[in-house]
PDB file of N, CA and C in Angstrom:
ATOM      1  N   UNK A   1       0.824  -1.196   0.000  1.00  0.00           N
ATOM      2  CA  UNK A   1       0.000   0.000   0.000  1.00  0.00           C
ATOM      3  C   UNK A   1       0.871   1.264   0.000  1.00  0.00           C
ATOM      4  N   UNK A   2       1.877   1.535   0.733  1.00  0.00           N
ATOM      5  CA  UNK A   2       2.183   2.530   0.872  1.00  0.00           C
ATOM      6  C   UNK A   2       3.654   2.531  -0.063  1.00  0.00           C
ATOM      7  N   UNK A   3       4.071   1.112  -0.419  1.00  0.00           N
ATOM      8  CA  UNK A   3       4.842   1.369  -1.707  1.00  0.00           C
ATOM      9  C   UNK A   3       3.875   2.098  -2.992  1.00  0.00           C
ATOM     10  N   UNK A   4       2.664   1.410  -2.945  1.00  0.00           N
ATOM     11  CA  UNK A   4       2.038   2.084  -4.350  1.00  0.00           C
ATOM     12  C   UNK A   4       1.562   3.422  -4.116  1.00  0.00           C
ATOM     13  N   UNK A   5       1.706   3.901  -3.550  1.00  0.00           N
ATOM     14  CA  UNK A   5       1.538   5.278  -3.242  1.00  0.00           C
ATOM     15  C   UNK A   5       2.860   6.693  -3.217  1.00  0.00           C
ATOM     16  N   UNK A   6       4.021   5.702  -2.763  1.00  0.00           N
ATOM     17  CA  UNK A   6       4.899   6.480  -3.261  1.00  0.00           C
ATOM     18  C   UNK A   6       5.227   6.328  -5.096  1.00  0.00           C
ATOM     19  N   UNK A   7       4.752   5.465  -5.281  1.00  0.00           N
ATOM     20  CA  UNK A   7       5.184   4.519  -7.261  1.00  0.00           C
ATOM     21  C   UNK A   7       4.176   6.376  -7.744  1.00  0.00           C
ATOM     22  N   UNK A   8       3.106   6.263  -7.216  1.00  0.00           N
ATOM     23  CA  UNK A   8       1.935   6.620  -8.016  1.00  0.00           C
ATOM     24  C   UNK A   8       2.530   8.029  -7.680  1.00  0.00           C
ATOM     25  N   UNK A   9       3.181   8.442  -6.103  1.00  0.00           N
ATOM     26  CA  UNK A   9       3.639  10.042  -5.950  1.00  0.00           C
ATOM     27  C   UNK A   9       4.921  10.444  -7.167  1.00  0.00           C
ATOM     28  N   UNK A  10       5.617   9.141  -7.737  1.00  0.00           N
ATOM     29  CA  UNK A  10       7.005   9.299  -8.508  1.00  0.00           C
ATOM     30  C   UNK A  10       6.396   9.839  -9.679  1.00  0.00           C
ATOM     31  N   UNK A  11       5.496   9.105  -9.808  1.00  0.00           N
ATOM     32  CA  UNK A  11       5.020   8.917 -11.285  1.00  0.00           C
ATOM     33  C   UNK A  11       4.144  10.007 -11.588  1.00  0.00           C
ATOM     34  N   UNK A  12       3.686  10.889 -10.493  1.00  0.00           N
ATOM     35  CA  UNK A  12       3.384  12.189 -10.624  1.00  0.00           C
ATOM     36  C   UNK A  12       4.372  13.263 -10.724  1.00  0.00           C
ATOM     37  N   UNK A  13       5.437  13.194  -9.754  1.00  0.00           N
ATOM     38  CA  UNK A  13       6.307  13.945 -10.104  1.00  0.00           C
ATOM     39  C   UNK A  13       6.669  14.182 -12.005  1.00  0.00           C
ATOM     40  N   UNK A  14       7.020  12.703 -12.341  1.00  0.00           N
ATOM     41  CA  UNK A  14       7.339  12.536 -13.435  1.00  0.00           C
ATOM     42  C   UNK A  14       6.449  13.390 -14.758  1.00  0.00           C
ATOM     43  N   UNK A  15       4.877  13.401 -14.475  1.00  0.00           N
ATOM     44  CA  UNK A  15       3.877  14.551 -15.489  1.00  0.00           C
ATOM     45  C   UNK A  15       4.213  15.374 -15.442  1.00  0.00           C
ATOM     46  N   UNK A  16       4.055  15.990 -14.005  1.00  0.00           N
ATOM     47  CA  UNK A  16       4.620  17.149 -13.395  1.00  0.00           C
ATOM     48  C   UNK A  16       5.830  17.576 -14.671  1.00  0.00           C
ATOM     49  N   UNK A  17       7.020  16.887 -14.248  1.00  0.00           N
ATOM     50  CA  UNK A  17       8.419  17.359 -14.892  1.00  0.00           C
ATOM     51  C   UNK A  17       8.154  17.015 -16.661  1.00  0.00           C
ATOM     52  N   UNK A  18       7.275  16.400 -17.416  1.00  0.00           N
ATOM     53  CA  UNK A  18       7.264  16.465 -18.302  1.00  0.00           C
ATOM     54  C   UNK A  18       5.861  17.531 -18.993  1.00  0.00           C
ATOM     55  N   UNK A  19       5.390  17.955 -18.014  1.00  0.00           N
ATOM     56  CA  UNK A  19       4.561  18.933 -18.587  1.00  0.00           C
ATOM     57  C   UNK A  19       5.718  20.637 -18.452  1.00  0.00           C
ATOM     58  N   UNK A  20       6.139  20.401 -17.619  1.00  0.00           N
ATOM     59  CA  UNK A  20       7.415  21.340 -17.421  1.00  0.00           C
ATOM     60  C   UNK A  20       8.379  21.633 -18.572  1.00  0.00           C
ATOM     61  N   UNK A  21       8.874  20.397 -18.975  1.00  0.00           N
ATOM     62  CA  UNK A  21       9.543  20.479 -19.724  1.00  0.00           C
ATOM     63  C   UNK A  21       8.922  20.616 -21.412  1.00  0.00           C
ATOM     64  N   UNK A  22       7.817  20.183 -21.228  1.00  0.00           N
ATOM     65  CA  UNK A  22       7.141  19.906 -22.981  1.00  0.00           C
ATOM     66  C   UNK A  22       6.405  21.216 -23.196  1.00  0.00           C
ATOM     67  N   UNK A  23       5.806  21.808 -22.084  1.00  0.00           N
ATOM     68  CA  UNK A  23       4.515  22.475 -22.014  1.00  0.00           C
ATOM     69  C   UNK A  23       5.118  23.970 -21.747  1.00  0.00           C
ATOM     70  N   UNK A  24       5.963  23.893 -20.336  1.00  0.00           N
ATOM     71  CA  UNK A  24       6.350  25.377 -19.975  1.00  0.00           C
ATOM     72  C   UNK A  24       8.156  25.888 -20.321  1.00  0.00           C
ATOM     73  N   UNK A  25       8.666  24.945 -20.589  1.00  0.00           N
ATOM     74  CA  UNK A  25      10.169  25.249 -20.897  1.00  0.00           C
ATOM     75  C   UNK A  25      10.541  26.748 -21.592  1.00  0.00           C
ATOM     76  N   UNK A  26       9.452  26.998 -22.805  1.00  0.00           N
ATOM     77  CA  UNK A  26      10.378  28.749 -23.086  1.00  0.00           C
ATOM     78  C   UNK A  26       9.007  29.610 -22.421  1.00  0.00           C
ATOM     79  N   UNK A  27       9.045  29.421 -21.002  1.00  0.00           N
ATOM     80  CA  UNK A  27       7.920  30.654 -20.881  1.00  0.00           C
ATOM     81  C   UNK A  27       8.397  30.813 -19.499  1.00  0.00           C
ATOM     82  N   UNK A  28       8.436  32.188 -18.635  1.00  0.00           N
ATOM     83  CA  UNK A  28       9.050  32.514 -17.541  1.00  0.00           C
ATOM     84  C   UNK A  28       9.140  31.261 -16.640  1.00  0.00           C
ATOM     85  N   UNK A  29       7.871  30.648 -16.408  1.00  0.00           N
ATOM     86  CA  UNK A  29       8.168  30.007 -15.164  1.00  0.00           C
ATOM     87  C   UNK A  29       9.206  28.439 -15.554  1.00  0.00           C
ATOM     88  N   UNK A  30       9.352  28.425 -16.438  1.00  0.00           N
ATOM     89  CA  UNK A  30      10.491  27.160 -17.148  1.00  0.00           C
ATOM     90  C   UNK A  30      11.643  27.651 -17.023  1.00  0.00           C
ATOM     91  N   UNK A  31      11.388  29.317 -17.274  1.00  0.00           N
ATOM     92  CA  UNK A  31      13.259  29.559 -17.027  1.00  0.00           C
ATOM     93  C   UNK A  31      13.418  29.498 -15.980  1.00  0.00           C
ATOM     94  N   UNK A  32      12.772  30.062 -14.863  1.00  0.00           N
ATOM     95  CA  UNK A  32      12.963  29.831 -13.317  1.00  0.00           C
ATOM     96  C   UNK A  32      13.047  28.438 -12.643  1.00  0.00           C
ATOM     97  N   UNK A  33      12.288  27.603 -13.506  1.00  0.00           N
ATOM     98  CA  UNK A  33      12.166  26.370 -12.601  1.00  0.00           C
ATOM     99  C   UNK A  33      13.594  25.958 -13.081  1.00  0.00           C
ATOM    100  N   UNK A  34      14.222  25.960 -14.514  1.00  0.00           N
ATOM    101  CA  UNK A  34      15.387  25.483 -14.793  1.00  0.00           C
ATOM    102  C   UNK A  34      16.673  26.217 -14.476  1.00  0.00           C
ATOM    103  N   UNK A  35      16.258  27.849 -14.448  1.00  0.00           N
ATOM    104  CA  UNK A  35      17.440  28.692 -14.386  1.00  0.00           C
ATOM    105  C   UNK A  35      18.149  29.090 -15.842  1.00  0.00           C
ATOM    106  N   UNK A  36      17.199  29.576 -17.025  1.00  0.00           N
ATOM    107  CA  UNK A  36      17.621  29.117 -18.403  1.00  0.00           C
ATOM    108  C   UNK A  36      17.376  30.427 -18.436  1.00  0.00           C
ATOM    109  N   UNK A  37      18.380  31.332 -19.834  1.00  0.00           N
ATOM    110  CA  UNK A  37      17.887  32.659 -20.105  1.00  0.00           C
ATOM    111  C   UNK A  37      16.788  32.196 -21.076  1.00  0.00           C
ATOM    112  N   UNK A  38      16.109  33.267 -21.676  1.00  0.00           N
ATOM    113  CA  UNK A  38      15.142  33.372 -22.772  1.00  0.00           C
ATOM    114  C   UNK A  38      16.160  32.712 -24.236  1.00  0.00           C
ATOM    115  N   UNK A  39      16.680  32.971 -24.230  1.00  0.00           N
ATOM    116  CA  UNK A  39      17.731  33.012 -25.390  1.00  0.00           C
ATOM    117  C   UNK A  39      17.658  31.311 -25.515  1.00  0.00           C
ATOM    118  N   UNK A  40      18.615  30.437 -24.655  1.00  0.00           N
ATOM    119  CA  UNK A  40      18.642  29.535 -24.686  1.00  0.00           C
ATOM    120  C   UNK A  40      17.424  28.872 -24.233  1.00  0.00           C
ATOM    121  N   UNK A  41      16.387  28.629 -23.547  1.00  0.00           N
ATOM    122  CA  UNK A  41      14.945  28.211 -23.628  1.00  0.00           C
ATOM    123  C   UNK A  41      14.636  28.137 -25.161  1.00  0.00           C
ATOM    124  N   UNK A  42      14.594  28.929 -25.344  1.00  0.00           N
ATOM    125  CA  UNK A  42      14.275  29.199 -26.872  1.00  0.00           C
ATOM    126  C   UNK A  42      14.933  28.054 -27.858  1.00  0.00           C
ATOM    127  N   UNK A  43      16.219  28.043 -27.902  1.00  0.00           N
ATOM    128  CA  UNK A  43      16.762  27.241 -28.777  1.00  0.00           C
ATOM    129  C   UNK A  43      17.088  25.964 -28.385  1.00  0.00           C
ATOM    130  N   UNK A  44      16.614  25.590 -27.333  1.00  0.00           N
ATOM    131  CA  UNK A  44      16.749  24.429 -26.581  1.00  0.00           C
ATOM    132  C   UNK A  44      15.475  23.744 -26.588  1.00  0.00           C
ATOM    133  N   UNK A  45      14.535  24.232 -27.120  1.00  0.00           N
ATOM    134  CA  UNK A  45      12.857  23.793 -26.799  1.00  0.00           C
ATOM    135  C   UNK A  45      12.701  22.312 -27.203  1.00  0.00           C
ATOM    136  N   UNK A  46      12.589  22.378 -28.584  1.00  0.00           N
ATOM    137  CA  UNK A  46      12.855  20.812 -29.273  1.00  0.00           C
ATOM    138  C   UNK A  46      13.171  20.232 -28.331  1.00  0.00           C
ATOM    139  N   UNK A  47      15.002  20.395 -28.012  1.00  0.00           N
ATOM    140  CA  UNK A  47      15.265  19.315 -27.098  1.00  0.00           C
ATOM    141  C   UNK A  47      14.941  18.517 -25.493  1.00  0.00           C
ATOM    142  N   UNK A  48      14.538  20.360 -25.278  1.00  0.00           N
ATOM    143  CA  UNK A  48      13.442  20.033 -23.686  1.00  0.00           C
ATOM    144  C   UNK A  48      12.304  19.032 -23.820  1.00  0.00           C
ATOM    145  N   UNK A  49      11.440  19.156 -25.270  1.00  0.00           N
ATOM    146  CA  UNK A  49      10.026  18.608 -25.444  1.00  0.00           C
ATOM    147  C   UNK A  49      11.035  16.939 -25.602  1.00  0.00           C
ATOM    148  N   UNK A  50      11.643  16.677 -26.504  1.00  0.00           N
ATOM    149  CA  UNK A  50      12.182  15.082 -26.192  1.00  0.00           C
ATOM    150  C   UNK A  50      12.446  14.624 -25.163  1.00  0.00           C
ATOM    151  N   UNK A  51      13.073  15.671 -24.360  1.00  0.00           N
ATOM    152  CA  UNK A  51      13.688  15.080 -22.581  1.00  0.00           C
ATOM    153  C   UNK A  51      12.543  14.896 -21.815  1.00  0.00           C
ATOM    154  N   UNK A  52      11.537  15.581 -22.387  1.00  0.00           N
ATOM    155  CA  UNK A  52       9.798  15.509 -21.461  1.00  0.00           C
ATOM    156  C   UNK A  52       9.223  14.587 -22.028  1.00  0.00           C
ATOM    157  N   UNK A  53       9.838  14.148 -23.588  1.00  0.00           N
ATOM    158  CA  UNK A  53       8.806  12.374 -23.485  1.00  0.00           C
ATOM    159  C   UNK A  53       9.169  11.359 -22.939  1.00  0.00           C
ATOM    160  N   UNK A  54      10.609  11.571 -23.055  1.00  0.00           N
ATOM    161  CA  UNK A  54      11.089  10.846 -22.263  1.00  0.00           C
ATOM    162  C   UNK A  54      10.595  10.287 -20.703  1.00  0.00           C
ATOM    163  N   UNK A  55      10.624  11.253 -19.823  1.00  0.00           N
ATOM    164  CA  UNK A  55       9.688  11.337 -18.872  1.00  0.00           C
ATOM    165  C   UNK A  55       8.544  10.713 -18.875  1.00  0.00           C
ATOM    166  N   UNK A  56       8.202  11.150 -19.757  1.00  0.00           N
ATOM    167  CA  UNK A  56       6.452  10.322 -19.957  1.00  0.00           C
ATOM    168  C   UNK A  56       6.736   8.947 -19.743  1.00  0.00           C
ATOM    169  N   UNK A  57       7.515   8.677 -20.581  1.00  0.00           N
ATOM    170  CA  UNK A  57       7.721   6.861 -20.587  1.00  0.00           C
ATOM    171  C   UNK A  57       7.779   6.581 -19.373  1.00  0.00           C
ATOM    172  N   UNK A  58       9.043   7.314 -18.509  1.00  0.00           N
ATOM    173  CA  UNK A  58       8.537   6.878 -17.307  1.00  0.00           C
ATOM    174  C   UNK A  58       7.822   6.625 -15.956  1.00  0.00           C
ATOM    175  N   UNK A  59       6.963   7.629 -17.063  1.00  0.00           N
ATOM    176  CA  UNK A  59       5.757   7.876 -15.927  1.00  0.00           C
ATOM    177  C   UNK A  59       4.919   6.834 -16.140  1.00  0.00           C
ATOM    178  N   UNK A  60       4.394   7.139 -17.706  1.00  0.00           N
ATOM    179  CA  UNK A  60       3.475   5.543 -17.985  1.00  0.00           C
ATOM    180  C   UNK A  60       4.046   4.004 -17.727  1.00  0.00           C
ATOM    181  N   UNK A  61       5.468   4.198 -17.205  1.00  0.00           N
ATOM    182  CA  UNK A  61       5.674   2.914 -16.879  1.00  0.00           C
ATOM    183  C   UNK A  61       5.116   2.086 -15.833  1.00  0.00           C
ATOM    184  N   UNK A  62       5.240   3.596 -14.734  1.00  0.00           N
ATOM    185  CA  UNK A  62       4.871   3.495 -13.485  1.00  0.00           C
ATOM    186  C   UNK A  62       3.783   2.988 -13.139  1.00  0.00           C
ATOM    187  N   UNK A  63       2.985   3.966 -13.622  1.00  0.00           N
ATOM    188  CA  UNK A  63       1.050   3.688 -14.590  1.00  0.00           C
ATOM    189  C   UNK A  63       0.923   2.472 -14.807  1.00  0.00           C
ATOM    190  N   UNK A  64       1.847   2.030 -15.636  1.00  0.00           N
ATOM    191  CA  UNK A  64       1.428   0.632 -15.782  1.00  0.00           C
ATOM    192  C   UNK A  64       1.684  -0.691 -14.604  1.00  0.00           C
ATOM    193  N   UNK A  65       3.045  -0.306 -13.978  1.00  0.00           N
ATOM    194  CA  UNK A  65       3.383  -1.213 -13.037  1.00  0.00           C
ATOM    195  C   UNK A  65       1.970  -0.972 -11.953  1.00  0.00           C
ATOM    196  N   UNK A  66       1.435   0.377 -11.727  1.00  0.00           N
ATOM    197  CA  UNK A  66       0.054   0.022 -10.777  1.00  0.00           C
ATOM    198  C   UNK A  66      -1.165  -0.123 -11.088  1.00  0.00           C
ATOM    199  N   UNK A  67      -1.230  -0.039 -12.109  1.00  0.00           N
ATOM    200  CA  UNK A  67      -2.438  -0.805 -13.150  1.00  0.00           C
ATOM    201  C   UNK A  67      -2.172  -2.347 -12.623  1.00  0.00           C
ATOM    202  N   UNK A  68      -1.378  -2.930 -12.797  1.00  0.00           N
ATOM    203  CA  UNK A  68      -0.987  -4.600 -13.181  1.00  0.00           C
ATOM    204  C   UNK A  68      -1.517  -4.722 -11.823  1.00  0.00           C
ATOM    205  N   UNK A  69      -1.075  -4.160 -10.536  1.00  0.00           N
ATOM    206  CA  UNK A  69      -1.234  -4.608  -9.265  1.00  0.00           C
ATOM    207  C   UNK A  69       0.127  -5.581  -8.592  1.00  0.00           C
ATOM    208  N   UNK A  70      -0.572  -6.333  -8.412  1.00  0.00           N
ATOM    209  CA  UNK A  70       0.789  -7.612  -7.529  1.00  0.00           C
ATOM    210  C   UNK A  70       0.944  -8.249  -8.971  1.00  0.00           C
ATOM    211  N   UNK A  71       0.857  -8.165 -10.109  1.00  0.00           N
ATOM    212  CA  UNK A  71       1.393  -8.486 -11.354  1.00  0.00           C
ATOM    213  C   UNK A  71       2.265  -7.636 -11.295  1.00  0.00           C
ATOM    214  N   UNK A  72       2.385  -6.137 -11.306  1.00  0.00           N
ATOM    215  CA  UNK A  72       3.719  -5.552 -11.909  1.00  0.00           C
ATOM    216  C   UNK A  72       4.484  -4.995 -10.966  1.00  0.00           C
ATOM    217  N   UNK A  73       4.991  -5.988  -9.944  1.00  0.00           N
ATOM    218  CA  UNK A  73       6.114  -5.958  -9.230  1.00  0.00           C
ATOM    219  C   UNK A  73       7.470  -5.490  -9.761  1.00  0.00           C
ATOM    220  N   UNK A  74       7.696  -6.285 -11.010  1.00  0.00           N
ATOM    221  CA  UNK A  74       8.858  -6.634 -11.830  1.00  0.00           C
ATOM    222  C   UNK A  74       8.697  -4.700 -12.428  1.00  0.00           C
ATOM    223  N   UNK A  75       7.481  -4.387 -12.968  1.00  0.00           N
ATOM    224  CA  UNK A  75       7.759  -3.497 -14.086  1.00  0.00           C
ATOM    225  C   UNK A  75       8.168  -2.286 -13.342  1.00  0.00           C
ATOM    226  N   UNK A  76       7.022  -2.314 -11.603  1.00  0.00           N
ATOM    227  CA  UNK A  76       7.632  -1.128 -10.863  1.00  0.00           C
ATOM    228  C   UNK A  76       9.153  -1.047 -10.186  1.00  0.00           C
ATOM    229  N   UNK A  77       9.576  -1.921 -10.313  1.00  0.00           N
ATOM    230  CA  UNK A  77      11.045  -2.158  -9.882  1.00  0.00           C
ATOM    231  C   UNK A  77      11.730  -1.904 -10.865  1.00  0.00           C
ATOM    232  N   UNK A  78      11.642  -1.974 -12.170  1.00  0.00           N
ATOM    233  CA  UNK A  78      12.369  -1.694 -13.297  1.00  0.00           C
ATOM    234  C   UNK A  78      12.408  -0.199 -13.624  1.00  0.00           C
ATOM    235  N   UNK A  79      11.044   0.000 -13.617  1.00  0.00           N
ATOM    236  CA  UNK A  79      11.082   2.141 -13.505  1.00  0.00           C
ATOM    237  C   UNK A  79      11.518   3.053 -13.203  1.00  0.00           C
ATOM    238  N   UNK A  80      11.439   2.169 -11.499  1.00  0.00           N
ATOM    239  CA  UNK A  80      12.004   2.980 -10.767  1.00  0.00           C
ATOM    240  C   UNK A  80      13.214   2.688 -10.315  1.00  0.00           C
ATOM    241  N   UNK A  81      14.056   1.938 -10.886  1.00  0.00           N
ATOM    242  CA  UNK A  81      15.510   2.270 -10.991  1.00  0.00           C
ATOM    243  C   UNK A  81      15.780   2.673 -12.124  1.00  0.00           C
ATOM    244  N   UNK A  82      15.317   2.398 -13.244  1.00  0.00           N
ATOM    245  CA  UNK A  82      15.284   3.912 -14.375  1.00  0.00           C
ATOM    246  C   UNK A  82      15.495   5.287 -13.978  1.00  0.00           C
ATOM    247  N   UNK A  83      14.357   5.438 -13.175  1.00  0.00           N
ATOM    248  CA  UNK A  83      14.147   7.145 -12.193  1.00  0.00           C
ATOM    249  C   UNK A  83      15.323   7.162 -11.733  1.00  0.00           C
ATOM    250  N   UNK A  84      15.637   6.783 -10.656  1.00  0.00           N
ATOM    251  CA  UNK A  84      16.838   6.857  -9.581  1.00  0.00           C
ATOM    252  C   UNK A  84      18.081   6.780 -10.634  1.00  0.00           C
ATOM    253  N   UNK A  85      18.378   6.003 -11.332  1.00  0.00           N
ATOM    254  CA  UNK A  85      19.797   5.698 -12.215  1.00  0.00           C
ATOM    255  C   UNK A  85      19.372   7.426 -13.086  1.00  0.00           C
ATOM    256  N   UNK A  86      18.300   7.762 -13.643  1.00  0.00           N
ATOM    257  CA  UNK A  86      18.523   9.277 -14.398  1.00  0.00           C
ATOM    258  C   UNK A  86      18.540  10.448 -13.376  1.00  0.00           C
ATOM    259  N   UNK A  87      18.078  10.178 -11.815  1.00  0.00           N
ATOM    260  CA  UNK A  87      18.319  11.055 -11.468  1.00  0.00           C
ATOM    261  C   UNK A  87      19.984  10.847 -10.915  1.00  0.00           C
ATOM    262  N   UNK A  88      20.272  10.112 -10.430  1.00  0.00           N
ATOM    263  CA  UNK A  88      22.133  10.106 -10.059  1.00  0.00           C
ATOM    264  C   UNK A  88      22.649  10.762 -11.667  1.00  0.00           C
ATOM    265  N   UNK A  89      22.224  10.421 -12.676  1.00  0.00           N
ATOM    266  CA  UNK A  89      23.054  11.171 -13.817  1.00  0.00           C
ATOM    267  C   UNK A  89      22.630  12.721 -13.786  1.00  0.00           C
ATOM    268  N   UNK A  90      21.328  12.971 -13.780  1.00  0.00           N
ATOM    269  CA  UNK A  90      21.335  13.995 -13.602  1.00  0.00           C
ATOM    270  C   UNK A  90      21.724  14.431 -12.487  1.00  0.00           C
ATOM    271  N   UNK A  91      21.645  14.307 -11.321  1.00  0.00           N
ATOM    272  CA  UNK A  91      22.518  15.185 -10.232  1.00  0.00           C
ATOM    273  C   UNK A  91      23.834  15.675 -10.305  1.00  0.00           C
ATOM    274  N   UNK A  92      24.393  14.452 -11.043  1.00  0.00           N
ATOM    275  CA  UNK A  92      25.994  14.350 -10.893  1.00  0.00           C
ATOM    276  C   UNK A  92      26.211  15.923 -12.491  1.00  0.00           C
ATOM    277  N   UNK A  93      25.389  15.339 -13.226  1.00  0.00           N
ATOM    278  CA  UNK A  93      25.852  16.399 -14.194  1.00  0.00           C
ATOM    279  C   UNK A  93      25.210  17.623 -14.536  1.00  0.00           C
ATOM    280  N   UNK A  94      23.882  17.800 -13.943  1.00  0.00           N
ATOM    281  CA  UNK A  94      23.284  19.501 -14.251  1.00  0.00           C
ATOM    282  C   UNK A  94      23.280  20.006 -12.514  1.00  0.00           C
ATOM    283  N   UNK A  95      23.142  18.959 -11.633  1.00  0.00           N
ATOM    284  CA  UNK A  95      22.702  19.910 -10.164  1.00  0.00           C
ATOM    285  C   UNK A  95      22.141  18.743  -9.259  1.00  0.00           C
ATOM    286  N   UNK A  96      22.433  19.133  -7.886  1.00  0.00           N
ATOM    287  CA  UNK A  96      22.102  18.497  -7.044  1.00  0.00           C
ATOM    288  C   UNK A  96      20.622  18.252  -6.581  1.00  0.00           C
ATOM    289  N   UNK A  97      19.956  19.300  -6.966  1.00  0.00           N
ATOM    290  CA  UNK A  97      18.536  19.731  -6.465  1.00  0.00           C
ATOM    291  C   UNK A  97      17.563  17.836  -7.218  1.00  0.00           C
ATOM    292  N   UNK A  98      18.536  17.609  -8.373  1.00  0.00           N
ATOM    293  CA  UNK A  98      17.402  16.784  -9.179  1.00  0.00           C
ATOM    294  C   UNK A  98      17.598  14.822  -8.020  1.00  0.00           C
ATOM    295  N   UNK A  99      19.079  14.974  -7.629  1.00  0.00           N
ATOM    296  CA  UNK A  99      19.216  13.944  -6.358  1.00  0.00           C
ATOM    297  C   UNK A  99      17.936  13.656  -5.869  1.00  0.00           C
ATOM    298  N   UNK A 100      17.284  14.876  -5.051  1.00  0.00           N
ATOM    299  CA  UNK A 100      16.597  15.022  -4.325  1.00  0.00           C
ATOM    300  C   UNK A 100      14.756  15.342  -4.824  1.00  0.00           C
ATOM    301  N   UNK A 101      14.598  15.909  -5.564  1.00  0.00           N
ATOM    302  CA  UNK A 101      13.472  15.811  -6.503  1.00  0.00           C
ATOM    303  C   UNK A 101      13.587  14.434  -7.160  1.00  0.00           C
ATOM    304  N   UNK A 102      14.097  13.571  -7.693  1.00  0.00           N
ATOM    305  CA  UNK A 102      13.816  12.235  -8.328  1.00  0.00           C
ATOM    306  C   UNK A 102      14.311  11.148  -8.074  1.00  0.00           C
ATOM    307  N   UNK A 103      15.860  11.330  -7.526  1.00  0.00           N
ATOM    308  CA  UNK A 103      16.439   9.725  -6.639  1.00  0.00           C
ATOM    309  C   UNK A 103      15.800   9.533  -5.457  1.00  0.00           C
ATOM    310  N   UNK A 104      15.833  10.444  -4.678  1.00  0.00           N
ATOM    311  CA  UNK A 104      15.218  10.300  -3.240  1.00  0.00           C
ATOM    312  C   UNK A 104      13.944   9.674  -3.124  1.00  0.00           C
ATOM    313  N   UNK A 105      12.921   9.972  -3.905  1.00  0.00           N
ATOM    314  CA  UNK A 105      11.317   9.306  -4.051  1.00  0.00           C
ATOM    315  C   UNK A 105      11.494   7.935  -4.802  1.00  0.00           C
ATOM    316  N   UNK A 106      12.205   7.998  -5.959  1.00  0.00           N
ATOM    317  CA  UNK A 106      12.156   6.713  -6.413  1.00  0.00           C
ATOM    318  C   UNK A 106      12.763   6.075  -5.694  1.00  0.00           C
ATOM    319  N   UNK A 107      14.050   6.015  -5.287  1.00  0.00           N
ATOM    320  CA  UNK A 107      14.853   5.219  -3.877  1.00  0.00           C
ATOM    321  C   UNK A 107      13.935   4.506  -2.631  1.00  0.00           C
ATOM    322  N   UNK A 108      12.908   5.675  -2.168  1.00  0.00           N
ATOM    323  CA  UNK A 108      11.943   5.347  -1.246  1.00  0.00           C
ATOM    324  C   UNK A 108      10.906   4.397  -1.521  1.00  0.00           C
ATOM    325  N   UNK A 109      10.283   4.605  -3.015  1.00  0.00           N
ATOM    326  CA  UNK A 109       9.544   3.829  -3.203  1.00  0.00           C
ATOM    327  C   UNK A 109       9.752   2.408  -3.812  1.00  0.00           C
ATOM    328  N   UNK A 110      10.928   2.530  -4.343  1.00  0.00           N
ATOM    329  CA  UNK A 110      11.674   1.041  -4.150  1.00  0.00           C
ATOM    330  C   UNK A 110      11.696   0.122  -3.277  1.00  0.00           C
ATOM    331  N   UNK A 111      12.343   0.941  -2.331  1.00  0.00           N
ATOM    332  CA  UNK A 111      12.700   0.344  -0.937  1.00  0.00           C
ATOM    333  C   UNK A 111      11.300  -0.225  -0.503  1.00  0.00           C
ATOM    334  N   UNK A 112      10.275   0.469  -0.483  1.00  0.00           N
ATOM    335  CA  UNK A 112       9.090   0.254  -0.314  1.00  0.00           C
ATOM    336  C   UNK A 112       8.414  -1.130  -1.279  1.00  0.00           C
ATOM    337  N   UNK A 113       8.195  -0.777  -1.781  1.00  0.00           N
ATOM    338  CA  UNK A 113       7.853  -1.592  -3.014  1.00  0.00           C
ATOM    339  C   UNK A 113       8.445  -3.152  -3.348  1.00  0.00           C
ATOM    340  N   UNK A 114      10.011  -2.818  -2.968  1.00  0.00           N
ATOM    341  CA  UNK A 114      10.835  -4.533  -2.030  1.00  0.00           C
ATOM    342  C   UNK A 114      10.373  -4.799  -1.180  1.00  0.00           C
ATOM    343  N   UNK A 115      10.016  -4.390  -0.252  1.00  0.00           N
ATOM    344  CA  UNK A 115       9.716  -4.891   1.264  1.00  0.00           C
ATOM    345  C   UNK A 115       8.450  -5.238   0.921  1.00  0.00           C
ATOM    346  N   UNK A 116       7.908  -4.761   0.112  1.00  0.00           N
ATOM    347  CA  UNK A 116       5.851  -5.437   0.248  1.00  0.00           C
ATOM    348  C   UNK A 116       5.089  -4.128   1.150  1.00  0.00           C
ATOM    349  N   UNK A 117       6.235  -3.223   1.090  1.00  0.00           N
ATOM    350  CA  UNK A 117       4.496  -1.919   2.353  1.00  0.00           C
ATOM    351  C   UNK A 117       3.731  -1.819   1.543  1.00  0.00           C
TER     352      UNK A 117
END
């Protein structure tokens, strides 16, 4: 129970960050949330909207691992070390803040999600 609840909190984060990235990336609050001038927002968009489908995938993965129920044990364990393994890359290479916005929850709900809470 309370693993699928953190799966389902990741996997919100995850819309969240891909509506961010697909939806708001060249408009003030994208530069703030990222720290991007106008300039580069701008010419970076394309590539923000791919990094936000990306996302998606792993959101609908998530989606799907709690759709399945006690069937998708396997798929929510696979996701969400997806999550956690992109957020250690991302921490290590744009900023620390993303550690903690996306390893930390997926980490938790792993942990969770092994144990059976």
């Amino acid at each position: 129970m309370i693993g699928n609840i953190l799966v389902g909190l990741v996997a919100l984060i995850h819309v969240y960050i891909v509506y961010l990235e697909m939806v708001l990336w060249d408009t003030p609050r994208g530069h703030k949330t990222f720290r991007l001038t106008p300039e580069f927002a701008s010419a970076s968009k394309v590539l923000a909207a791919n990094q936000g489908l990306y996302n998606g995938f792993l959101a609908a993965g998530l989606i799907w691992g709690l759709y399945l129920g006690a069937g998708g044990f396997q798929v929510k364990v696979f996701f969400l070390l997806c999550v956690a393994i992109a957020g250690l890359y991302g921490a290590a290479t744009v900023g620390r803040k993303i550690l903690y916005i996306q390893t930390v929850p997926a980490a938790a709900a792993l942990i969770a999600v092994w144990l059976g809470w």
